[in-house]
Protein backbone atom coordinates (compact mmCIF):
# COMPACT_ATOMS: atom_id res chain seq x y z
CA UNK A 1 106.18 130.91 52.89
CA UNK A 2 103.12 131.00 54.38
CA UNK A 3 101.00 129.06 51.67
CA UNK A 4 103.68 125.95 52.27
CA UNK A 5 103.07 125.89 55.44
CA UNK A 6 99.07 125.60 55.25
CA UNK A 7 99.80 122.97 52.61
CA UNK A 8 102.35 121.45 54.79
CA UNK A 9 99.94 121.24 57.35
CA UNK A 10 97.05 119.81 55.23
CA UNK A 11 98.95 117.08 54.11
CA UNK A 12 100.06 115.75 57.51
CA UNK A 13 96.05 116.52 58.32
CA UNK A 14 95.04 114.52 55.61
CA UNK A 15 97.92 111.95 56.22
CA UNK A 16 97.33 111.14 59.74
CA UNK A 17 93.73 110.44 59.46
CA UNK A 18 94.09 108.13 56.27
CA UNK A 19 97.02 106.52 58.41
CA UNK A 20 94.40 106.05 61.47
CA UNK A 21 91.49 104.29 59.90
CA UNK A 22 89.46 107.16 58.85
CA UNK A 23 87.83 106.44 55.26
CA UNK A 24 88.13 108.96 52.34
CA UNK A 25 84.44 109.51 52.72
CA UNK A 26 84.67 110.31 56.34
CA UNK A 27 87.60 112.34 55.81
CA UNK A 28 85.87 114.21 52.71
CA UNK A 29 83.10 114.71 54.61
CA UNK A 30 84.63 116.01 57.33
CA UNK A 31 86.69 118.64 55.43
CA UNK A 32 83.47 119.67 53.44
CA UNK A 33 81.53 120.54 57.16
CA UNK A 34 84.45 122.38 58.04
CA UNK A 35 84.60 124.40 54.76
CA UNK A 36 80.99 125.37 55.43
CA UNK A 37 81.24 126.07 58.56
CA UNK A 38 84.22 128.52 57.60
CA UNK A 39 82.18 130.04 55.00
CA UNK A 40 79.02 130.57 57.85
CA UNK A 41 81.61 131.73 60.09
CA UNK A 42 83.14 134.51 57.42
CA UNK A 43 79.95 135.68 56.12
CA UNK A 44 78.32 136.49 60.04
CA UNK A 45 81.99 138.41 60.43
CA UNK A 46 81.64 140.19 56.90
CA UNK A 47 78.24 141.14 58.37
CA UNK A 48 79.44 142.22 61.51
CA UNK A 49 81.99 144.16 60.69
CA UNK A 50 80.45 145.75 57.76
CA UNK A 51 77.36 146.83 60.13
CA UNK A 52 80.07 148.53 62.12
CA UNK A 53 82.26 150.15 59.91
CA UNK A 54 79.23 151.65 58.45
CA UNK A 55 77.81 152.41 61.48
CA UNK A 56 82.07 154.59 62.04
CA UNK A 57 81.68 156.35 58.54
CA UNK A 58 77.91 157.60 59.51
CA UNK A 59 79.81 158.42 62.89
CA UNK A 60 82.26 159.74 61.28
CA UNK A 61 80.17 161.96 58.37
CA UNK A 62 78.51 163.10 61.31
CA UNK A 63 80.87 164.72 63.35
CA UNK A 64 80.73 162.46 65.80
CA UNK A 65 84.47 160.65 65.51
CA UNK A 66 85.88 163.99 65.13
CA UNK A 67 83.86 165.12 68.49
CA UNK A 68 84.72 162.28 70.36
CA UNK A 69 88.81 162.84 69.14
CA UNK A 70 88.62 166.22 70.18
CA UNK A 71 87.20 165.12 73.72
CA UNK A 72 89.88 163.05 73.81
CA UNK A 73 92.72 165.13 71.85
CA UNK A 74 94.36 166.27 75.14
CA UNK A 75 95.08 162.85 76.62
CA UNK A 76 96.29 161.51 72.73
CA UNK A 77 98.44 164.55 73.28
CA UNK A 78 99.77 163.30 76.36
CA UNK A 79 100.62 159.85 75.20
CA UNK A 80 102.15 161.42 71.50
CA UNK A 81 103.71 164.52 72.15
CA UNK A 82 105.63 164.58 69.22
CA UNK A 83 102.28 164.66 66.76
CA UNK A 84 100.76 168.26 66.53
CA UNK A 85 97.38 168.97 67.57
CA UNK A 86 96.24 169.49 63.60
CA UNK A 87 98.25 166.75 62.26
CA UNK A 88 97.12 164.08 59.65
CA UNK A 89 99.14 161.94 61.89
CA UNK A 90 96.82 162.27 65.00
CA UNK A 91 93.34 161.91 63.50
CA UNK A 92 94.47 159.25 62.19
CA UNK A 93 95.60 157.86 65.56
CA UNK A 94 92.07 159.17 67.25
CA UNK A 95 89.98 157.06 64.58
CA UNK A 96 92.46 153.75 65.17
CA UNK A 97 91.86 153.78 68.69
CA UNK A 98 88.04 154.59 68.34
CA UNK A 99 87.80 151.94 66.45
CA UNK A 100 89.93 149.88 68.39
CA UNK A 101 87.84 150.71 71.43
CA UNK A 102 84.42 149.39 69.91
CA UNK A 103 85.97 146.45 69.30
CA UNK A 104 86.21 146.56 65.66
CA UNK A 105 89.83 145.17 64.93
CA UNK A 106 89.34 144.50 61.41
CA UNK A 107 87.69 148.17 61.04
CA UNK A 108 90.67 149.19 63.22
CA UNK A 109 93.61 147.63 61.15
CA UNK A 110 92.83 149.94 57.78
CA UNK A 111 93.05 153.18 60.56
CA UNK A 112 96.07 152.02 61.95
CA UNK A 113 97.83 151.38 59.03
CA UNK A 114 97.06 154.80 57.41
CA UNK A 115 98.42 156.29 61.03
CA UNK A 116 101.57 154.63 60.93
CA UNK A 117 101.59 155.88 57.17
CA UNK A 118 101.41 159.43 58.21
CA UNK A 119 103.99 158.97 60.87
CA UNK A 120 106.20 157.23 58.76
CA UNK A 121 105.83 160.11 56.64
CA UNK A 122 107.72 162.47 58.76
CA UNK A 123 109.96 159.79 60.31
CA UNK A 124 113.41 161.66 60.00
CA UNK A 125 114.66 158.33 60.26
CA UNK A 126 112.88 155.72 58.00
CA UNK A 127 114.54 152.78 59.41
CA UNK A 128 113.63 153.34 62.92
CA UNK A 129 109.73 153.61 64.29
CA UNK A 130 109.25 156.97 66.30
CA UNK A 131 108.41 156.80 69.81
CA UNK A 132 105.00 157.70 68.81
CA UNK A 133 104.95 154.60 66.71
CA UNK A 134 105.86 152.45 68.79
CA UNK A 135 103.30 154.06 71.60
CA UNK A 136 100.36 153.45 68.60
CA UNK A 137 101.88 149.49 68.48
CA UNK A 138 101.33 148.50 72.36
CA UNK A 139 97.85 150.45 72.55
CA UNK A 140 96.68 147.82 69.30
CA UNK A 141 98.77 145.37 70.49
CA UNK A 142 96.77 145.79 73.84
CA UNK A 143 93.91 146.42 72.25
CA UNK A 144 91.90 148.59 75.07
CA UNK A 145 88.12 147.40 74.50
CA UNK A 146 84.71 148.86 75.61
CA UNK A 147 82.59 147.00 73.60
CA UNK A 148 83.90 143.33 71.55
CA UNK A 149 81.64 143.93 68.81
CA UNK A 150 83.66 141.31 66.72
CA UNK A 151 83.37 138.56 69.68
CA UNK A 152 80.26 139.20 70.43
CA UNK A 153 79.53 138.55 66.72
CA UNK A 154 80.83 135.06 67.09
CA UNK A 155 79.21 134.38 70.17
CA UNK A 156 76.27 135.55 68.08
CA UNK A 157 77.18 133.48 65.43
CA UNK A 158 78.13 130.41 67.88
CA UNK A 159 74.55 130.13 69.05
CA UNK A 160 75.39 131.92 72.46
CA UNK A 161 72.74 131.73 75.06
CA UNK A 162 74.37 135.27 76.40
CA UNK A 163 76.51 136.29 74.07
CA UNK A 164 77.31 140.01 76.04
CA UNK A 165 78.51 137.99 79.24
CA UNK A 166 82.25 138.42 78.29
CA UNK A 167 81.98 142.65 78.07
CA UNK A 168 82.96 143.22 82.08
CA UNK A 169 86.44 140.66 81.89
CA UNK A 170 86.89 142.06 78.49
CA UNK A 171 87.18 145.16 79.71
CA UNK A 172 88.49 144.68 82.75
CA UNK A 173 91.76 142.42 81.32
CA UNK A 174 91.81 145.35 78.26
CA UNK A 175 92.37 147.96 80.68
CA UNK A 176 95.22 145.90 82.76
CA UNK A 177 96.50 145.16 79.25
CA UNK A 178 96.56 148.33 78.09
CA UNK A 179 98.02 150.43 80.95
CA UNK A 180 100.56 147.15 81.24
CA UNK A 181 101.96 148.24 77.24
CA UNK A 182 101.83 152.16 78.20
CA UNK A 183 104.03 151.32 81.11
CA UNK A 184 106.60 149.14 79.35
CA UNK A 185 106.46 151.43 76.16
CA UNK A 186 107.49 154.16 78.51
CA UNK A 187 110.16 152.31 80.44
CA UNK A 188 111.75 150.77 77.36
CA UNK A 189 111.80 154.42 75.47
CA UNK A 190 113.47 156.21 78.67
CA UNK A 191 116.22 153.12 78.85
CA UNK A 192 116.66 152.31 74.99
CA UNK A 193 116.59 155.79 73.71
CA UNK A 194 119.09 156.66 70.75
């Protein structure tokens, strides 16, 4: 569905600026800058994000991760009671939001997806996402950040002249985001529970 759409959309790109005056050349041109500038844009991310992951698995071969989730294994107990404190489940959960936390998203989205694996593992009902799913969903879906490695990449990658000047609102509007999702995830549980 997807790929008609992009060629849906290409086509009425194309169309419209044959239909106002723009040459093929120009128009060839154009789409050739654009296509490199994709390409720059992809290979500073790939860069980027694999800097970071690598820099999480050294983390994580190191202890470090699994330190930092058991610092914080008390409060992911809080917000997923129904995960046990040894579970597959909420290690998984621990490295997502790590992740998640440094900014990483596309490091993030492999972690997340294995969590919701393990949880959908022991989902009594496979049709319906636990509460502890659906807790996981609003904190990514908030996405609480210390440090926008990605964004800072692009800013990086933009030709920023201060490409850290958007850490303080990031984090700021994070935080209101995230507490925001808690707070609805919670209300919506206690009124639309089964």
């Amino acid at each position: 569905m997807m790929n008609i759409v992009w060629a849906v959309l290409m086509i009425i790109g194309v169309g419209y600026g044959l239909l106002n005056g723009q040459e093929a050349t120009a128009l060839g041109n154009t789409l050739t800058k654009s296509g490199e500038q994709a390409i720059a844009l992809t290979m500073g991310l790939v860069g980027i994000v694999a800097f970071w992951s690598g820099l999480n698995r050294i983390a994580e071969k190191a202890g470090l991760v699994r330190s930092l989730g058991h610092l914080l294994r008390p409060l992911f107990q809080f917000m997923f009671p129904s995960l046990k404190e040894h579970d597959a489940a909420l290690s998984a959960v621990v490295m997502n939001v790590c992740a998640t936390l440094l900014g990483l998203g596309n490091a993030a989205t492999p972690l997340g997806l294995e969590a919701m694996r393990q949880m959908q593992s022991r989902n009594p009902q496979p049709d319906t996402a636990t509460d502890a799913m659906c807790t996981l969903l609003a904190l990514n879906t908030t996405g609480l950040t210390i440090f926008p490695a990605t964004v800072i990449g692009l800013r990086i990658a933009a030709k920023s002249a201060n490409p850290t000047a958007i850490v303080a609102s990031t984090l700021l509007a994070s935080i209101i985001a995230t507490i925001t999702g808690l707070v609805v995830d919670r209300v919506l549980r206690r009124r639309w529970r089964p």
